[in-house]
C-alpha atoms as a PDB file:
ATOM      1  CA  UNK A   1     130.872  32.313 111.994  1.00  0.00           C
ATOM      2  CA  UNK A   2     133.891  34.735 112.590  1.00  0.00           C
ATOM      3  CA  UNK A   3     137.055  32.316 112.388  1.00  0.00           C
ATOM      4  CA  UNK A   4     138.727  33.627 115.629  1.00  0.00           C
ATOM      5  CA  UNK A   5     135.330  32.079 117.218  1.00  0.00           C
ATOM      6  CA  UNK A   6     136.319  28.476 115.754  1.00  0.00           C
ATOM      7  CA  UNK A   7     138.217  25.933 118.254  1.00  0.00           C
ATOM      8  CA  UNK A   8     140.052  24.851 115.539  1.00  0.00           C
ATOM      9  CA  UNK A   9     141.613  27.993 114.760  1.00  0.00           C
ATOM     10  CA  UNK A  10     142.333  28.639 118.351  1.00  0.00           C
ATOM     11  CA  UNK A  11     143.658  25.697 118.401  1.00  0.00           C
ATOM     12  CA  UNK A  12     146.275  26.118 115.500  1.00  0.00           C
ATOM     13  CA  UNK A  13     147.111  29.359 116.588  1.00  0.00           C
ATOM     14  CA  UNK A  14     148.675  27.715 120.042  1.00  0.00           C
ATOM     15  CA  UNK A  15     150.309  25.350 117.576  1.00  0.00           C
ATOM     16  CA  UNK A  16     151.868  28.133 115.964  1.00  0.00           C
ATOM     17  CA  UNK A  17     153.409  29.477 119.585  1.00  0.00           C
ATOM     18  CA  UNK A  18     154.419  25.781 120.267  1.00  0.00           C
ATOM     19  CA  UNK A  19     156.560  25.645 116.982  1.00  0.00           C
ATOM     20  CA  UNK A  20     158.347  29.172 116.879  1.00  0.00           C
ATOM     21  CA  UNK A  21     159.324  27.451 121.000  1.00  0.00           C
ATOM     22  CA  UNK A  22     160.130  24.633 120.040  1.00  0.00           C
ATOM     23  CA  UNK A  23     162.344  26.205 117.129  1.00  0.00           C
ATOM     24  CA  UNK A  24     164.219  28.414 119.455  1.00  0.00           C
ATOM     25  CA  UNK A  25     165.517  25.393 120.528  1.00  0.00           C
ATOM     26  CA  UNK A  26     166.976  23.631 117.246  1.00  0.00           C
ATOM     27  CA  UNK A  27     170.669  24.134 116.526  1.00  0.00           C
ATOM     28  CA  UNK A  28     172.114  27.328 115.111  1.00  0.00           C
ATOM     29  CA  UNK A  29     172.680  25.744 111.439  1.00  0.00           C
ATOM     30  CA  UNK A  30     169.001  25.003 111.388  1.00  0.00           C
ATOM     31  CA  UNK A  31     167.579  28.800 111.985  1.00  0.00           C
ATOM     32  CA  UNK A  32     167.111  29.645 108.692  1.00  0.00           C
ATOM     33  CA  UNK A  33     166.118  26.179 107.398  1.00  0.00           C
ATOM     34  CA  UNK A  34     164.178  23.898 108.786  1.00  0.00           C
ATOM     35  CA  UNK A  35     163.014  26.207 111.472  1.00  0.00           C
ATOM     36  CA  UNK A  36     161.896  28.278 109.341  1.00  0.00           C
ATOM     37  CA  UNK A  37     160.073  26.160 106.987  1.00  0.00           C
ATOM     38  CA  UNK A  38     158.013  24.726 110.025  1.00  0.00           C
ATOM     39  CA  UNK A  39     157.203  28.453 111.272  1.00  0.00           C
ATOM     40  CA  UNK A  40     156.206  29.313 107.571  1.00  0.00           C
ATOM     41  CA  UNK A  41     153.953  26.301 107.518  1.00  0.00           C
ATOM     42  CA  UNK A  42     152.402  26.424 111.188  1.00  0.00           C
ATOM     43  CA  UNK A  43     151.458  29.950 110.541  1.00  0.00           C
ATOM     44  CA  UNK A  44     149.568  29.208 107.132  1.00  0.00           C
ATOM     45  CA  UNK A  45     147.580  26.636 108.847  1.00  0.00           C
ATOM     46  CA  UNK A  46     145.181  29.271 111.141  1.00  0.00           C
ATOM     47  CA  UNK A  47     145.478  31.665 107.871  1.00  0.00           C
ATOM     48  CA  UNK A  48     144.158  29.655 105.994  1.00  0.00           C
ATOM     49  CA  UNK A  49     140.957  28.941 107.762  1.00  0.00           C
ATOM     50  CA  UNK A  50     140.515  32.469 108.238  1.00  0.00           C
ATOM     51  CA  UNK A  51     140.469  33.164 104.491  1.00  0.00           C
ATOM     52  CA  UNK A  52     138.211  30.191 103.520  1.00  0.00           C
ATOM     53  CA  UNK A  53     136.023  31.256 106.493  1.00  0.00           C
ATOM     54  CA  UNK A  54     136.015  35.126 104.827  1.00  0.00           C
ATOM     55  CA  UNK A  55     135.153  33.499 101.260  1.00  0.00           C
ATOM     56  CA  UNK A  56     131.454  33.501  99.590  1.00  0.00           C
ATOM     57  CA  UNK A  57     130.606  30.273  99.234  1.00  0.00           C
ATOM     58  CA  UNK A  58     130.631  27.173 101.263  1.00  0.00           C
ATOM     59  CA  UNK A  59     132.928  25.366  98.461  1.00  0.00           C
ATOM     60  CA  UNK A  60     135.533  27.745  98.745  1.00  0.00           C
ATOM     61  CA  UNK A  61     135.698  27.396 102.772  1.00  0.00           C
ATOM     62  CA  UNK A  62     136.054  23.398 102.169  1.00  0.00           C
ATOM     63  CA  UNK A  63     138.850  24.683 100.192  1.00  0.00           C
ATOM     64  CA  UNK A  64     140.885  26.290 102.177  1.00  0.00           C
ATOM     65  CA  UNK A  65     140.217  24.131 104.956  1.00  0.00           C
ATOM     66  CA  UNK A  66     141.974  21.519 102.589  1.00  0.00           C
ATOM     67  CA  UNK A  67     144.922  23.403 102.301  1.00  0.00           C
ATOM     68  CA  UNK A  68     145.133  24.063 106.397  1.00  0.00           C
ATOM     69  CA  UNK A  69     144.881  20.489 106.150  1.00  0.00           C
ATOM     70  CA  UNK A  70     147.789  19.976 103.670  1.00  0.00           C
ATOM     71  CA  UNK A  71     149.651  22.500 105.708  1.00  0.00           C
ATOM     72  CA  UNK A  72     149.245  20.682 109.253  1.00  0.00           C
ATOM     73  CA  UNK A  73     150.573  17.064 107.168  1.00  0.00           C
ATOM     74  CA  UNK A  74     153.652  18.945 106.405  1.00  0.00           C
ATOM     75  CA  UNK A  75     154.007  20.212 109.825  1.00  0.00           C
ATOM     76  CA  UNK A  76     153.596  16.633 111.056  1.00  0.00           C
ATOM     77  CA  UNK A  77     155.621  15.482 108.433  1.00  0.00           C
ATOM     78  CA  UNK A  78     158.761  17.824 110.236  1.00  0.00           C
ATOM     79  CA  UNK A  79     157.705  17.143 113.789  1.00  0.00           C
ATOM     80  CA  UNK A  80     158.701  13.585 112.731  1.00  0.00           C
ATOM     81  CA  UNK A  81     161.982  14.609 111.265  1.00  0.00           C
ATOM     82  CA  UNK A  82     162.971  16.920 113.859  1.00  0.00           C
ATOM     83  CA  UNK A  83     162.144  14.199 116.094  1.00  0.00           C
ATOM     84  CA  UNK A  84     164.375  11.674 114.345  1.00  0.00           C
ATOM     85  CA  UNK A  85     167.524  13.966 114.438  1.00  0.00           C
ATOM     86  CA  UNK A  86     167.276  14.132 117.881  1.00  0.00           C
ATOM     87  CA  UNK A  87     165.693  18.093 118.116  1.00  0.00           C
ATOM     88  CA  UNK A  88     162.678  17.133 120.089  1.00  0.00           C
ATOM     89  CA  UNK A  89     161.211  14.460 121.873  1.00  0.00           C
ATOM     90  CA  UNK A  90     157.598  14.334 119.909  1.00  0.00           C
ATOM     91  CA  UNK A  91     156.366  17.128 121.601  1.00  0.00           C
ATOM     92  CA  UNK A  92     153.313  19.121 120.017  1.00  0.00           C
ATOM     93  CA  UNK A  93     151.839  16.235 118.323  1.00  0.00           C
ATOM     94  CA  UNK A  94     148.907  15.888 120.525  1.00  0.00           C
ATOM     95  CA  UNK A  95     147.574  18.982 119.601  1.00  0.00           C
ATOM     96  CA  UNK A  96     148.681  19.121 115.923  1.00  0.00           C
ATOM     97  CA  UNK A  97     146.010  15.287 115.949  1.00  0.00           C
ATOM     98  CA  UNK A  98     143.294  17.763 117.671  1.00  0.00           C
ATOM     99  CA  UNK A  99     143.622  20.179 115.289  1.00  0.00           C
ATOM    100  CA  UNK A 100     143.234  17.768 112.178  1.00  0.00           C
ATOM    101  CA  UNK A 101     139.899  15.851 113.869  1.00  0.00           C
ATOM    102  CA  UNK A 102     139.002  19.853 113.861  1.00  0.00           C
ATOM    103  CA  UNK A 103     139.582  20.273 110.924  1.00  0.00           C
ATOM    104  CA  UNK A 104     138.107  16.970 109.328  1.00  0.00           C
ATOM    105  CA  UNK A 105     135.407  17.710 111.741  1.00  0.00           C
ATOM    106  CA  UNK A 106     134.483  20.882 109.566  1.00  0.00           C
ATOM    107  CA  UNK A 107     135.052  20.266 106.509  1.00  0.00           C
ATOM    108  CA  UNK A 108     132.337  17.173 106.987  1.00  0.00           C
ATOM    109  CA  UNK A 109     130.269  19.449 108.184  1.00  0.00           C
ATOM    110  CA  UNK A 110     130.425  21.895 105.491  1.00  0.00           C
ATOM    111  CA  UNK A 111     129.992  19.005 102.865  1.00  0.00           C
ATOM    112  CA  UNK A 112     126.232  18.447 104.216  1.00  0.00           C
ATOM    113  CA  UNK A 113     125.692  22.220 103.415  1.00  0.00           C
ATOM    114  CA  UNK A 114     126.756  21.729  99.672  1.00  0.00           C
END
């Protein structure tokens, strides 16, 4: 399967749109921190399923799903703290839980391939 086929990368891709929005709105002292640790880390989430989904082997996808998957718990981890300092209201986090059933979702489903 091509990865821009896969819901879940669809999926993180609008993720990544809702954070670099959502980041235009954070104070001016936090454009080149926070804001731009959560765009760095929103965008590795869809990259990385497109590189496990280019790999060879079905253990190397599981892989980099993984790592999406580490990526979106640090994204959720700064939703929370931008939420706490008063930046947002808890915006996004619907879709950021769709994306990691998604991803779960696959990376089950690639472990009954292995």
């Amino acid at each position: 399967m091509i990865h821009s086929e896969m819901k879940v990368w669809q999926l993180s891709i609008d993720l990544v749109e809702d954070v670099f929005k959502l980041t235009k709105k954070f104070p001016k002292e936090e454009t080149y921190t926070l804001a731009q640790q959560m765009k760095r880390v929103a965008i590795s989430i869809p990259s990385n399923i497109a590189e496990g989904m280019a790999r060879n082997t079905t253990k190397e996808c599981i892989r980099f799903l993984h790592i999406s998957l580490g990526s979106l718990s640090e994204l959720d981890t700064q939703l929370i703290i931008v939420n706490r300092l008063g930046f947002t209201n808890g915006e996004n986090r619907d879709r950021l839980n769709r994306v990691k059933m998604l991803l779960l979702g696959n990376i089950r489903h690639l472990r009954t391939k292995l």
